[in-house]
C-alpha atoms as a PDB file:
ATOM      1  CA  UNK A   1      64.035  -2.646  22.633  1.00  0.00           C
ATOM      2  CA  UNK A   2      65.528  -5.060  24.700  1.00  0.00           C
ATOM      3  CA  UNK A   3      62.803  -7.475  27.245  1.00  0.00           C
ATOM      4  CA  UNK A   4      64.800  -8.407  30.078  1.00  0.00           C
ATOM      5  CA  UNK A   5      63.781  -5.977  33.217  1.00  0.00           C
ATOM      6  CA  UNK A   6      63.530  -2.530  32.662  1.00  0.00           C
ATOM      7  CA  UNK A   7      63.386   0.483  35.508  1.00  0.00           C
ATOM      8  CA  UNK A   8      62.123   4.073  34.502  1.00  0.00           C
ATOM      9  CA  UNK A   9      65.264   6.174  36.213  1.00  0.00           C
ATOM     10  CA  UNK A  10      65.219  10.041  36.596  1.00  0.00           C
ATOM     11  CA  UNK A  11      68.109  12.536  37.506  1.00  0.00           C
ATOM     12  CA  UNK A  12      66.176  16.109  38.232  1.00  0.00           C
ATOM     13  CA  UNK A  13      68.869  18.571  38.454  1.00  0.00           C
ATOM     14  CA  UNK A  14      68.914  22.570  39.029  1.00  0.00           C
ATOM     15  CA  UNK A  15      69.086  22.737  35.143  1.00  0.00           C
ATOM     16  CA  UNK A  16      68.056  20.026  33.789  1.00  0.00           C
ATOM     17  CA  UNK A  17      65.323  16.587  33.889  1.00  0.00           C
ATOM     18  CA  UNK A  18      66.356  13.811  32.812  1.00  0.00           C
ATOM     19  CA  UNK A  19      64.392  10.799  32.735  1.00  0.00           C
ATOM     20  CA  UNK A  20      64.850   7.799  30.766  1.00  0.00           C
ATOM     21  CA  UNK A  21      64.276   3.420  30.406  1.00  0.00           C
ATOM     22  CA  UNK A  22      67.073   1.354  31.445  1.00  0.00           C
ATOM     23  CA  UNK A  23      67.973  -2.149  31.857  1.00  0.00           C
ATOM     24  CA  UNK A  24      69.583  -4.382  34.382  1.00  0.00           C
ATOM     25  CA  UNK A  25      73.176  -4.123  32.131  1.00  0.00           C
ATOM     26  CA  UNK A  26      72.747  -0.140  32.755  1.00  0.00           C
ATOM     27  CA  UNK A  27      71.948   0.449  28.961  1.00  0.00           C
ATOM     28  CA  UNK A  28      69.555   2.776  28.397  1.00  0.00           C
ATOM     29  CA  UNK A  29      66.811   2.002  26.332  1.00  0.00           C
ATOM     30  CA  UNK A  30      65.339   5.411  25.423  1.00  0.00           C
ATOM     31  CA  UNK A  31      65.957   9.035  27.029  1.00  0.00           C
ATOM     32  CA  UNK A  32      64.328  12.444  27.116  1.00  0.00           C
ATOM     33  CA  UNK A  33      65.763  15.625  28.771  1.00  0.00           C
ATOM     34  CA  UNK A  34      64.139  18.833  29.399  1.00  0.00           C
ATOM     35  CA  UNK A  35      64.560  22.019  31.576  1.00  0.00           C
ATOM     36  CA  UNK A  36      63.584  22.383  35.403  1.00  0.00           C
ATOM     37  CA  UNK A  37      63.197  26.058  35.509  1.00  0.00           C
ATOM     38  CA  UNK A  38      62.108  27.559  38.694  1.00  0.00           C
ATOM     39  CA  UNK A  39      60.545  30.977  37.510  1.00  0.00           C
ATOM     40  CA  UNK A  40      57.540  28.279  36.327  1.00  0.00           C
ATOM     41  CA  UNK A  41      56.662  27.970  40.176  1.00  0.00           C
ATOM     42  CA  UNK A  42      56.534  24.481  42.058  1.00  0.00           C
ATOM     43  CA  UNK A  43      53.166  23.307  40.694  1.00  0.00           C
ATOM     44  CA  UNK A  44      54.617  23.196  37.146  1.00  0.00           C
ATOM     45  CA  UNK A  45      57.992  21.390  38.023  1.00  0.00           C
ATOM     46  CA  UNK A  46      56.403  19.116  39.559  1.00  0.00           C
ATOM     47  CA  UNK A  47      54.078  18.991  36.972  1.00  0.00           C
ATOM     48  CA  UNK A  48      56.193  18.503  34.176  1.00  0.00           C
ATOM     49  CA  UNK A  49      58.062  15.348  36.508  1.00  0.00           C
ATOM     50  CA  UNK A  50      54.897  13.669  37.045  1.00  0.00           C
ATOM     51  CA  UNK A  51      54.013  13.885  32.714  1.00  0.00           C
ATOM     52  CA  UNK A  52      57.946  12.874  31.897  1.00  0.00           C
ATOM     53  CA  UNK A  53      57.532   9.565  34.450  1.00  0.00           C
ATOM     54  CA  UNK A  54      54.647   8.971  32.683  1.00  0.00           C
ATOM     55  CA  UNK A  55      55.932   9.239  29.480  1.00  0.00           C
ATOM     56  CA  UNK A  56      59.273   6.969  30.300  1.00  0.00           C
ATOM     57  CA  UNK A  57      56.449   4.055  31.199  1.00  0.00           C
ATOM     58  CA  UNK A  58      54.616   4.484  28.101  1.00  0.00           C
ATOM     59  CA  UNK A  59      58.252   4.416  26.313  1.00  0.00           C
ATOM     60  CA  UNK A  60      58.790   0.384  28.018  1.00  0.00           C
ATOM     61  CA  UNK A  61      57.863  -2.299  25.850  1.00  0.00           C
ATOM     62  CA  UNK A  62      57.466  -4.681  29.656  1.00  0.00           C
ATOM     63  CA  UNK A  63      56.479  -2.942  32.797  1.00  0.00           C
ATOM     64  CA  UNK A  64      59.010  -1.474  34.516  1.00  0.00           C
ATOM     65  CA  UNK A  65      59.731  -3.066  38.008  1.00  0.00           C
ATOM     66  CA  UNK A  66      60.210   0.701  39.507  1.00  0.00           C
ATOM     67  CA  UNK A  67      61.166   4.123  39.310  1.00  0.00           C
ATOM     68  CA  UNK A  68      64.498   5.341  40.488  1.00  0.00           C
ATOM     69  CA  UNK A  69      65.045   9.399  41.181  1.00  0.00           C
ATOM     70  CA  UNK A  70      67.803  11.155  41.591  1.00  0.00           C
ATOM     71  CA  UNK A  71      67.654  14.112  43.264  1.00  0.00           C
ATOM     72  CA  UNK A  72      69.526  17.528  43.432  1.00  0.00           C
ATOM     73  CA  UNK A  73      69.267  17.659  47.270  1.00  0.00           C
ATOM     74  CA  UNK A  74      70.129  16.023  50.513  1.00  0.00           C
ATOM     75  CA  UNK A  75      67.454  13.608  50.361  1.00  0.00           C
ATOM     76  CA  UNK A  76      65.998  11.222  53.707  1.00  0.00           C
ATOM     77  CA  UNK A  77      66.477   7.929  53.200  1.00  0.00           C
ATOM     78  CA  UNK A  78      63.110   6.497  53.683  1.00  0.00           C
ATOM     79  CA  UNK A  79      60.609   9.315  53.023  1.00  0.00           C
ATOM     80  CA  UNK A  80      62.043  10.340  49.737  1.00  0.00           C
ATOM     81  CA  UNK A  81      62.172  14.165  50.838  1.00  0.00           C
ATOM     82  CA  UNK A  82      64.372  16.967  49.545  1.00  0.00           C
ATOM     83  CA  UNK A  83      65.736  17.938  52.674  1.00  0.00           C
ATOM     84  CA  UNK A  84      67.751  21.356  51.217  1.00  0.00           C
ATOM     85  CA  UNK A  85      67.675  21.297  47.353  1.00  0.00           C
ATOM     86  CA  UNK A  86      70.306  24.343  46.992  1.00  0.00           C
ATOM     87  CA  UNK A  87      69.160  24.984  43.262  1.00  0.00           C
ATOM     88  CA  UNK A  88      65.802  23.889  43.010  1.00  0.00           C
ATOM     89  CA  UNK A  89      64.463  25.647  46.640  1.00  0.00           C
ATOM     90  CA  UNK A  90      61.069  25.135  45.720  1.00  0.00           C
ATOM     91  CA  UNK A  91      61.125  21.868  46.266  1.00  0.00           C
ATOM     92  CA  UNK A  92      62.761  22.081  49.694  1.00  0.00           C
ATOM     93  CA  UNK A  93      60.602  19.616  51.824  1.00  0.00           C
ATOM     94  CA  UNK A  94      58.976  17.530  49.053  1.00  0.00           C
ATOM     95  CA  UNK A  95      58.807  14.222  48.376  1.00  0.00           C
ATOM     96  CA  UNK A  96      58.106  13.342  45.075  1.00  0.00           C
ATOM     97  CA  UNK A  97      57.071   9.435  46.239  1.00  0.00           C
ATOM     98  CA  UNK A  98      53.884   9.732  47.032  1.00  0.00           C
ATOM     99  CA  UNK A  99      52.798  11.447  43.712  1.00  0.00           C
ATOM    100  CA  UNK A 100      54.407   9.546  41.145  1.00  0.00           C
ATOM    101  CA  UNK A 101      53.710   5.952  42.919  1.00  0.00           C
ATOM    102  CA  UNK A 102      49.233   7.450  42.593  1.00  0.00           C
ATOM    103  CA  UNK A 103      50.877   8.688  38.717  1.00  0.00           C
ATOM    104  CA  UNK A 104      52.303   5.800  37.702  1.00  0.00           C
ATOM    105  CA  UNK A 105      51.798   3.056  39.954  1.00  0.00           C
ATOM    106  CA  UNK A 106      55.257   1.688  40.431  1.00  0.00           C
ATOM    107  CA  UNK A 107      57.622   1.811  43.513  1.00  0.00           C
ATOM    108  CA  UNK A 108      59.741   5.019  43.877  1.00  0.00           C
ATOM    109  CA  UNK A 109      63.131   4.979  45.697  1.00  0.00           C
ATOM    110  CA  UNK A 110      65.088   8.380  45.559  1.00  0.00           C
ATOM    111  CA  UNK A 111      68.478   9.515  46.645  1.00  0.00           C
ATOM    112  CA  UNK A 112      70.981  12.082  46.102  1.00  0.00           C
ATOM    113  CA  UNK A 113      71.631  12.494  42.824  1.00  0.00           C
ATOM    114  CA  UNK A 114      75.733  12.543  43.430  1.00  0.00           C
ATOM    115  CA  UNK A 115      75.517   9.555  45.616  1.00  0.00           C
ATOM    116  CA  UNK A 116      73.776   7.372  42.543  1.00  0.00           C
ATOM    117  CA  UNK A 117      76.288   9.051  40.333  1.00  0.00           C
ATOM    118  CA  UNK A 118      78.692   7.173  42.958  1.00  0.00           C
ATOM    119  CA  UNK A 119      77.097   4.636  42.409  1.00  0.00           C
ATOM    120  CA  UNK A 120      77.045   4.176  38.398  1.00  0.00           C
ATOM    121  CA  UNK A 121      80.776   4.714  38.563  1.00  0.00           C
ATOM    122  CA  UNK A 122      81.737   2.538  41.085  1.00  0.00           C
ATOM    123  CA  UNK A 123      79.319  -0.619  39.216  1.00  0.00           C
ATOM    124  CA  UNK A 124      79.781   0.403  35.751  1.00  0.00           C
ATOM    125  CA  UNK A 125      82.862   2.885  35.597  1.00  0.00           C
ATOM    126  CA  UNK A 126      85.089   1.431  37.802  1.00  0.00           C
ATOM    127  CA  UNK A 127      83.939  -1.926  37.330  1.00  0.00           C
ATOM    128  CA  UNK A 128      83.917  -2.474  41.469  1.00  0.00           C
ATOM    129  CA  UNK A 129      87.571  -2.287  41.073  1.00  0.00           C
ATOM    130  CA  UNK A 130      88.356  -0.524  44.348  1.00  0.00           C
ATOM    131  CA  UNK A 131      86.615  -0.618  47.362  1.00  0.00           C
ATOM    132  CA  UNK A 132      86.395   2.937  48.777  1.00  0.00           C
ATOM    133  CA  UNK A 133      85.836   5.827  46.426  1.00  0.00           C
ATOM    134  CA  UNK A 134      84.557   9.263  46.482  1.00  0.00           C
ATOM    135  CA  UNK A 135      82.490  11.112  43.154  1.00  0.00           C
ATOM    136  CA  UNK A 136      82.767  14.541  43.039  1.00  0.00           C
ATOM    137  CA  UNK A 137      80.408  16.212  40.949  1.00  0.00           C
ATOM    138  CA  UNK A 138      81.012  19.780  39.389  1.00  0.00           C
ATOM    139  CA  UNK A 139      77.774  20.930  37.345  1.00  0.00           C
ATOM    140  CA  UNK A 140      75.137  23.605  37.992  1.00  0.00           C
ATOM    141  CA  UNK A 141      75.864  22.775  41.481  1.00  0.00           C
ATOM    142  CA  UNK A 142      78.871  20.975  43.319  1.00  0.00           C
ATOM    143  CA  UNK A 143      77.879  17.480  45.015  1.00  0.00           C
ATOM    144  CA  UNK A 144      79.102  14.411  46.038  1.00  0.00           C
ATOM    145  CA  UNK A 145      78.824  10.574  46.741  1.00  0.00           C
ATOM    146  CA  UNK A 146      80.978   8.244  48.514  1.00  0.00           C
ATOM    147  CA  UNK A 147      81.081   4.221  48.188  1.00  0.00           C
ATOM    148  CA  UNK A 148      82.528   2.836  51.384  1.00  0.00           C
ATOM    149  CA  UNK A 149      83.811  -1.260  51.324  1.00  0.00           C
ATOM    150  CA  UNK A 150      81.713  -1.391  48.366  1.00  0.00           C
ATOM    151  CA  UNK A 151      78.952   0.163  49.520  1.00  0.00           C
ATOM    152  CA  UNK A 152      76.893   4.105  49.379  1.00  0.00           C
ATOM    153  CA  UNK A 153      77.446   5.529  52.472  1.00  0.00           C
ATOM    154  CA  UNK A 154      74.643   7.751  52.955  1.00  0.00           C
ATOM    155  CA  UNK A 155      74.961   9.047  56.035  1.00  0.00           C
ATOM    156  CA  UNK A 156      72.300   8.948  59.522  1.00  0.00           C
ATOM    157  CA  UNK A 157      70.300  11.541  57.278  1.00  0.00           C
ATOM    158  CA  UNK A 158      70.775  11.728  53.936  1.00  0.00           C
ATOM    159  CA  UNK A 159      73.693  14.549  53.978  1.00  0.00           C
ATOM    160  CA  UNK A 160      76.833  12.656  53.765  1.00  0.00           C
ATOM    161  CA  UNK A 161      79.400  13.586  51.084  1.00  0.00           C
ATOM    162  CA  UNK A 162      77.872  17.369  50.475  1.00  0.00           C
ATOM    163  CA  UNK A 163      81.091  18.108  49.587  1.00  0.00           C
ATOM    164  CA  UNK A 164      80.032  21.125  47.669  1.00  0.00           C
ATOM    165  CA  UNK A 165      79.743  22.810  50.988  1.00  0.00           C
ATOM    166  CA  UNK A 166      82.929  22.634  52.406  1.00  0.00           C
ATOM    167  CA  UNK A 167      83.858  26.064  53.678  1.00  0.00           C
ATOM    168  CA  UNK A 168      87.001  27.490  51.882  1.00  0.00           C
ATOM    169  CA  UNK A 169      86.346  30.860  53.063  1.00  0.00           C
ATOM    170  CA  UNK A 170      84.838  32.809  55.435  1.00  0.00           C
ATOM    171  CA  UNK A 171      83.891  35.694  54.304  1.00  0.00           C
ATOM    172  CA  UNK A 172      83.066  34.312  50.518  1.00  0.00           C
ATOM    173  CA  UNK A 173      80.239  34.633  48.153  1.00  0.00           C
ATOM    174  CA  UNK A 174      77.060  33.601  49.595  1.00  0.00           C
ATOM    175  CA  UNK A 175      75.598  29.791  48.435  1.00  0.00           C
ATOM    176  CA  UNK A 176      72.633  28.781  47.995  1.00  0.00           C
ATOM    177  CA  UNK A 177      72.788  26.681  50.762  1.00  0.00           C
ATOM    178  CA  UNK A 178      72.445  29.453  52.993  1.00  0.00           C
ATOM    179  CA  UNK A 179      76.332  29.622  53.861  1.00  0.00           C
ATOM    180  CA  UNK A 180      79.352  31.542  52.713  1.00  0.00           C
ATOM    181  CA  UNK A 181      82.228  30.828  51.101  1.00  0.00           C
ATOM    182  CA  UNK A 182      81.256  26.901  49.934  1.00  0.00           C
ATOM    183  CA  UNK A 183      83.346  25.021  47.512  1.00  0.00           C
ATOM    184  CA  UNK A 184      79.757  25.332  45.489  1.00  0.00           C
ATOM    185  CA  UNK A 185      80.714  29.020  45.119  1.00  0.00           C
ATOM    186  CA  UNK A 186      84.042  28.571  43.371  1.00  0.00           C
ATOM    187  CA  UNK A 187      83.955  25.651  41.334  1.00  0.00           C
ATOM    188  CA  UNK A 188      80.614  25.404  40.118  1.00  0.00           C
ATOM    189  CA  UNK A 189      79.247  26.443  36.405  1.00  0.00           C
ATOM    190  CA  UNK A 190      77.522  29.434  37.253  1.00  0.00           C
ATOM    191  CA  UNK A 191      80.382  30.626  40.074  1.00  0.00           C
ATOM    192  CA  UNK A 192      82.967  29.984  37.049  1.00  0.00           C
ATOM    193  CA  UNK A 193      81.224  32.467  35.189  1.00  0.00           C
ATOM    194  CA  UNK A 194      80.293  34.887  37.696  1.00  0.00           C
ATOM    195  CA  UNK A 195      83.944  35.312  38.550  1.00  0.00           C
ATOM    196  CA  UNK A 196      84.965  35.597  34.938  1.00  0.00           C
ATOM    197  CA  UNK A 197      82.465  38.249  34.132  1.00  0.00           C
ATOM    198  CA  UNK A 198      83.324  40.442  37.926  1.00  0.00           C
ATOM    199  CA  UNK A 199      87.066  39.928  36.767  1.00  0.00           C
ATOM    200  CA  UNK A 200      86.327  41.093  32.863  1.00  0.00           C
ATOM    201  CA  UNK A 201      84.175  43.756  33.938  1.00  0.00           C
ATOM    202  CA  UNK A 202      86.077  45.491  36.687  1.00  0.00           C
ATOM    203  CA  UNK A 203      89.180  45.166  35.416  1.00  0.00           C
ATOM    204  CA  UNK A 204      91.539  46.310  32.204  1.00  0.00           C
ATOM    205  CA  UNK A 205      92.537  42.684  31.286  1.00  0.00           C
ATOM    206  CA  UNK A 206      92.427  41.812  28.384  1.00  0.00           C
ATOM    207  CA  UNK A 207      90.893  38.439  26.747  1.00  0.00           C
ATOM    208  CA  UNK A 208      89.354  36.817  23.799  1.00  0.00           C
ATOM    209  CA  UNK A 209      85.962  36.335  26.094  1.00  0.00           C
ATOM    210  CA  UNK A 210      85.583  40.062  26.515  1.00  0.00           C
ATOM    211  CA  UNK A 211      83.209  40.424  23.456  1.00  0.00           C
ATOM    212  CA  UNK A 212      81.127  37.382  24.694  1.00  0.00           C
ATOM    213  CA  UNK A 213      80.560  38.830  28.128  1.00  0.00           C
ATOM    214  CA  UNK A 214      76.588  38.154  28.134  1.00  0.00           C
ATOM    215  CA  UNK A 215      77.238  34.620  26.558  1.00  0.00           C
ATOM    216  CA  UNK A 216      80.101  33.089  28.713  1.00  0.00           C
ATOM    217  CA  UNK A 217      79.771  29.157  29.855  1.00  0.00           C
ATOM    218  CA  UNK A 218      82.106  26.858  31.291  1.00  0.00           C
ATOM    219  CA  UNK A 219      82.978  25.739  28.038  1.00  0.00           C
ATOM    220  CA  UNK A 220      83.666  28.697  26.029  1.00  0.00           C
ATOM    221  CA  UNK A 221      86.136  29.722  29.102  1.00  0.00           C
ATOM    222  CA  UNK A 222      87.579  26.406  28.643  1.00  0.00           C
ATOM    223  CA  UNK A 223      87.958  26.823  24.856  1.00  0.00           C
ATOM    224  CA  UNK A 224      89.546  30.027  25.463  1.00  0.00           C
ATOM    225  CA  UNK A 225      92.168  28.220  27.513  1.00  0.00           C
ATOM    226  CA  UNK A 226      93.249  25.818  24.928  1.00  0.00           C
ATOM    227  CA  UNK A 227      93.889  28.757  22.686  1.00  0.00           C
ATOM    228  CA  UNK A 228      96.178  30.716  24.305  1.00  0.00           C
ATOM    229  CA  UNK A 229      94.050  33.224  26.031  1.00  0.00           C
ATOM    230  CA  UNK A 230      96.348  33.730  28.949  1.00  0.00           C
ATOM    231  CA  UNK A 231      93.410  35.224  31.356  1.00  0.00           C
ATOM    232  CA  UNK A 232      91.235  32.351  30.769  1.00  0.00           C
ATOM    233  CA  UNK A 233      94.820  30.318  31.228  1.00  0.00           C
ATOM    234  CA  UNK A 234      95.117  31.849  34.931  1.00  0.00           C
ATOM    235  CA  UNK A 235      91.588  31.584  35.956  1.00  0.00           C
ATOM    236  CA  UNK A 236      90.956  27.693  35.564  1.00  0.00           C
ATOM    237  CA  UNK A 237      94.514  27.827  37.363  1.00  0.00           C
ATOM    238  CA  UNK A 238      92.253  29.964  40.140  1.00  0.00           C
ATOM    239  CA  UNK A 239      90.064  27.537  40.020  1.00  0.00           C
ATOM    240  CA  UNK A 240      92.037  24.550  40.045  1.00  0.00           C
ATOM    241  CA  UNK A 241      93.877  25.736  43.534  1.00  0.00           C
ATOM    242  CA  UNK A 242      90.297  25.928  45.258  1.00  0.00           C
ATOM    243  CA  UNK A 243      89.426  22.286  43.765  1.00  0.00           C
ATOM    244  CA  UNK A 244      93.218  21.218  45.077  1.00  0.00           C
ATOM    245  CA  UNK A 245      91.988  22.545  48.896  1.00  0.00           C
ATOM    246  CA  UNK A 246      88.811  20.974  48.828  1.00  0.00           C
ATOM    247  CA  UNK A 247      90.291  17.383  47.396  1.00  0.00           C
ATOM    248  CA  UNK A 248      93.288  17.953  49.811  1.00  0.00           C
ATOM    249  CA  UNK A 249      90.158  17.649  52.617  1.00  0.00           C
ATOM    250  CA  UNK A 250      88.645  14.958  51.040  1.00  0.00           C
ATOM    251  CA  UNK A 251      91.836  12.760  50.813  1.00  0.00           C
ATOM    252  CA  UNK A 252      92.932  13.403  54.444  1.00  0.00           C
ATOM    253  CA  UNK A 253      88.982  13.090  55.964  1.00  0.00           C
ATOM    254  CA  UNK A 254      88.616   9.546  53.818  1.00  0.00           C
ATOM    255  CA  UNK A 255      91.677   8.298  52.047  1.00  0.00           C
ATOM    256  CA  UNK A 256      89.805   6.978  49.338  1.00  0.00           C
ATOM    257  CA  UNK A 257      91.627   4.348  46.813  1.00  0.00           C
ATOM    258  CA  UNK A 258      90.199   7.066  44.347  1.00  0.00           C
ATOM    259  CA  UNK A 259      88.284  10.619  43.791  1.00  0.00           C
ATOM    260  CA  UNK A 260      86.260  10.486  40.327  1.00  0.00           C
ATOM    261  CA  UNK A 261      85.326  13.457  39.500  1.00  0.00           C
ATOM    262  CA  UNK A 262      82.057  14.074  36.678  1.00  0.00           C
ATOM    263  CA  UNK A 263      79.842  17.091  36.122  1.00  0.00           C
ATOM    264  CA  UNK A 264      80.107  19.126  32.939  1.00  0.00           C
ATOM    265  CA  UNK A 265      82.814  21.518  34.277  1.00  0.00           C
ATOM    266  CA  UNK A 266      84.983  18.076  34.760  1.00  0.00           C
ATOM    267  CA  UNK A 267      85.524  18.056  30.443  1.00  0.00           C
ATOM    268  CA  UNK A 268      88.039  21.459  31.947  1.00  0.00           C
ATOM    269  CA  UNK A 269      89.740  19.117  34.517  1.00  0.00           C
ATOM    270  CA  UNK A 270      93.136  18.903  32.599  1.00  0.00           C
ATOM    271  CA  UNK A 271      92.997  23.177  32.763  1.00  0.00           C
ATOM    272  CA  UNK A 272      92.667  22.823  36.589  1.00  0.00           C
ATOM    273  CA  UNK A 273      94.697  19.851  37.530  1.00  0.00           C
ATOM    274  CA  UNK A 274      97.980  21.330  37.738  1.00  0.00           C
ATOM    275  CA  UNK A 275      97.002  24.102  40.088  1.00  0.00           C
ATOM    276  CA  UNK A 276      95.390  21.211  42.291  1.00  0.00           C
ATOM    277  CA  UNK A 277      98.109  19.471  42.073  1.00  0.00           C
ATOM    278  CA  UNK A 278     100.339  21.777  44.237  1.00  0.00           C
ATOM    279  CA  UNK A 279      97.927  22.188  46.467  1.00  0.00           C
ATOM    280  CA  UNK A 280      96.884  18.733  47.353  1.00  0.00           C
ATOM    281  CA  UNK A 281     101.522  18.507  47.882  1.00  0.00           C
ATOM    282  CA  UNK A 282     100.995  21.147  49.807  1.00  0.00           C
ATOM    283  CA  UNK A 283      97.797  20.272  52.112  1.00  0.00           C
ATOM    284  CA  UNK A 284      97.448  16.790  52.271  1.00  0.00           C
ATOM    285  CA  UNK A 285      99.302  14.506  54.650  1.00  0.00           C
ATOM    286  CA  UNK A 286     100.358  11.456  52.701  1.00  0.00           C
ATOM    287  CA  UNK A 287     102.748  12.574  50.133  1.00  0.00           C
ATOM    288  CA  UNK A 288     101.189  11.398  47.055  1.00  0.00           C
ATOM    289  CA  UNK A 289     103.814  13.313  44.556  1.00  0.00           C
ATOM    290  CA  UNK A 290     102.555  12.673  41.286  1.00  0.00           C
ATOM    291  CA  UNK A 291     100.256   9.904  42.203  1.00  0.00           C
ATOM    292  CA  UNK A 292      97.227  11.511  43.196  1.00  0.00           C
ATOM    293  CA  UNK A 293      94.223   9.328  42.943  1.00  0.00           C
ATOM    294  CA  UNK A 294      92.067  11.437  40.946  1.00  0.00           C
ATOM    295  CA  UNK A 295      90.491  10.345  37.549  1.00  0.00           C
ATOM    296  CA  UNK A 296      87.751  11.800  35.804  1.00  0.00           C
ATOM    297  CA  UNK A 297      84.067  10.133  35.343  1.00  0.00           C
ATOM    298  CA  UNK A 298      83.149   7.769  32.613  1.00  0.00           C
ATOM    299  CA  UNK A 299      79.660   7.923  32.040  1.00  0.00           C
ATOM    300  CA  UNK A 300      79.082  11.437  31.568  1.00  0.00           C
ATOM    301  CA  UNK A 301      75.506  12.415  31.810  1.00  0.00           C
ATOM    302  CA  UNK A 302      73.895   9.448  31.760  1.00  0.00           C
ATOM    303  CA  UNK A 303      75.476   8.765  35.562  1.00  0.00           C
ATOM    304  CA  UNK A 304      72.781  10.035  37.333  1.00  0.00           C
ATOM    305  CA  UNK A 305      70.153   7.534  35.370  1.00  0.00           C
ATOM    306  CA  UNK A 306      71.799   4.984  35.364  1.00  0.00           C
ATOM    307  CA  UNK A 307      72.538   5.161  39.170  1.00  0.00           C
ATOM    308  CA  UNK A 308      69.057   5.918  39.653  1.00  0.00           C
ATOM    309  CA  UNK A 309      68.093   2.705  37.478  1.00  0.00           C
ATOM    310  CA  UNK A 310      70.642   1.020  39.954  1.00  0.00           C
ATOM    311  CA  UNK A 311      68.878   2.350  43.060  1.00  0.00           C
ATOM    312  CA  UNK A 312      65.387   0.663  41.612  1.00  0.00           C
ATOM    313  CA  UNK A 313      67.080  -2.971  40.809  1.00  0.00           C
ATOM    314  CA  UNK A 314      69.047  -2.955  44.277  1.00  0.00           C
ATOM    315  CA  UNK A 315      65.648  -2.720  45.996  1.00  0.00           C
ATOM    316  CA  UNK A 316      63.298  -5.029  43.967  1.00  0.00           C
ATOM    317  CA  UNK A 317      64.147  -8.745  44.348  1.00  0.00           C
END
């Protein structure tokens, strides 16, 4: 393991916790992952944060100079608190700064978890290439960052770039987030599925996902796709047209030199593209024909580390 600086980073998602030791060059050292189930109650989430920081530290062969988080929620700036986690409520109010700095010892700095993913790209993906970009993430949840002249752009509170909670309709699906009708609810993992199973299930359509009702994912619907199955064909095309309104926004609200988009429904962005394609000619104002400035993520998981590593370097000198 390498001794040059080291930063413990940690990306605590609705599914997942990640949390793992990373250097100044963004490679990271060692990793661990494990679930952030809810049904455990609050004590034991945070719980099992607090013993996975601790374990990162022990995993550094120097001390690390801090510990990075990022978060699944809106998060304030200065206090470190989850202002509205949509998928991990419990923690709705929390800071986590306080406990792990008596834990561990070390500095904490926390953010949005989309906004370091940002972040990662823009350093690291992107190579600081452009100087006004938005990430789009589509996972468990939908979120967002946004680098602005080279900089995040976090907003007076904490809540810019929730782009997850644009309304595209009305009278939608509930979200989480206390709303109807989000973006959240039509392009997320879970709202993928939902709709494929209400679709399968109240209908006399025929697919190859029928027998795997009670075991769809993302993926398997996107496997489905690239095999012909013509219902799984026309609902990433579904799909794709509410991803083409809510980039359509995006693009005429910023006019970013580029939209990255990451999350693990993004490996099914070719299957959604072309629908969002005629919808962004359609919607948005500049005419960007063929040329739209959309590209998809480069550092997969790991973004949300190895922004939150980022975070922890950018604030200790």
């Amino acid at each position: 393991m390498s001794l040059s600086r080291v930063a413990i980073a940690m990306d605590i998602g609705g599914t997942n916790l990640r949390y793992a030791v990373v250097d100044e060059n963004a490679k990271i050292l060692a990793k661990g992952v494990q679930q952030t189930s809810e049904s455990d109650g609050k004590e034991a989430v945070i719980e099992r944060i607090l013993d996975s920081a601790k374990l990162a530290v022990s995993w550094a062969e120097t001390k690390p100079i801090a510990i990075g988080l990022a978060l699944a929620s809106p998060v304030d700036p200065v206090t470190g608190v989850m202002q509205m986690p949509p998928n991990i409520l419990s923690l709705k109010g929390y800071s986590l700064n306080n406990d792990l700095h008596e834990s561990t010892g070390l500095p904490i700095f926390a953010a949005n978890d989309a906004t370091l993913a940002a972040l990662s790209e823009y350093k690291f993906g992107l190579q600081n290439a452009v100087s006004n970009m938005v990430y789009l993430t589509l996972s468990t949840g939908v979120g967002g960052g946004q680098i602005i002249d080279g900089k995040i752009h976090n907003g007076s509170r904490g809540f810019a770039a929730e782009w997850g909670h644009l309304t595209l309709d009305f009278n939608g699906n509930p979200c989480n987030c206390g709303s109807t009708g989000c973006f959240e609810t039509y392009c997320s993992g879970p709202s993928i599925v939902r709709l494929a199973k209400e679709i399968l299930s109240e209908t006399s359509t025929k697919s190859t996902l029928t027998q795997h009702l009670n075991n769809l994912t993302p993926l398997n619907i996107a496997s489905a796709a690239r095999q012909g199955d013509r219902f799984s064909i026309e609902l990433w095309d579904r799909i794709g047209s509410y991803l083409g309104v809510a980039l359509s926004v995006i693009l005429n609200t910023l006019d970013p030199d580029v939209i990255v988009i990451g999350g693990g429904v993004s490996s099914a962005l070719d299957l959604m593209m072309k629908a969002a394609r005629q919808e962004i000619k359609v919607r948005a104002l500049y005419p960007y024909d063929n040329d739209i400035p959309v590209v998809s993520a480069k550092l997969g998981d790991d973004a949300g580390l190895i922004g939150a590593a980022a975070l922890a370097f950018d604030n200790i000198n």
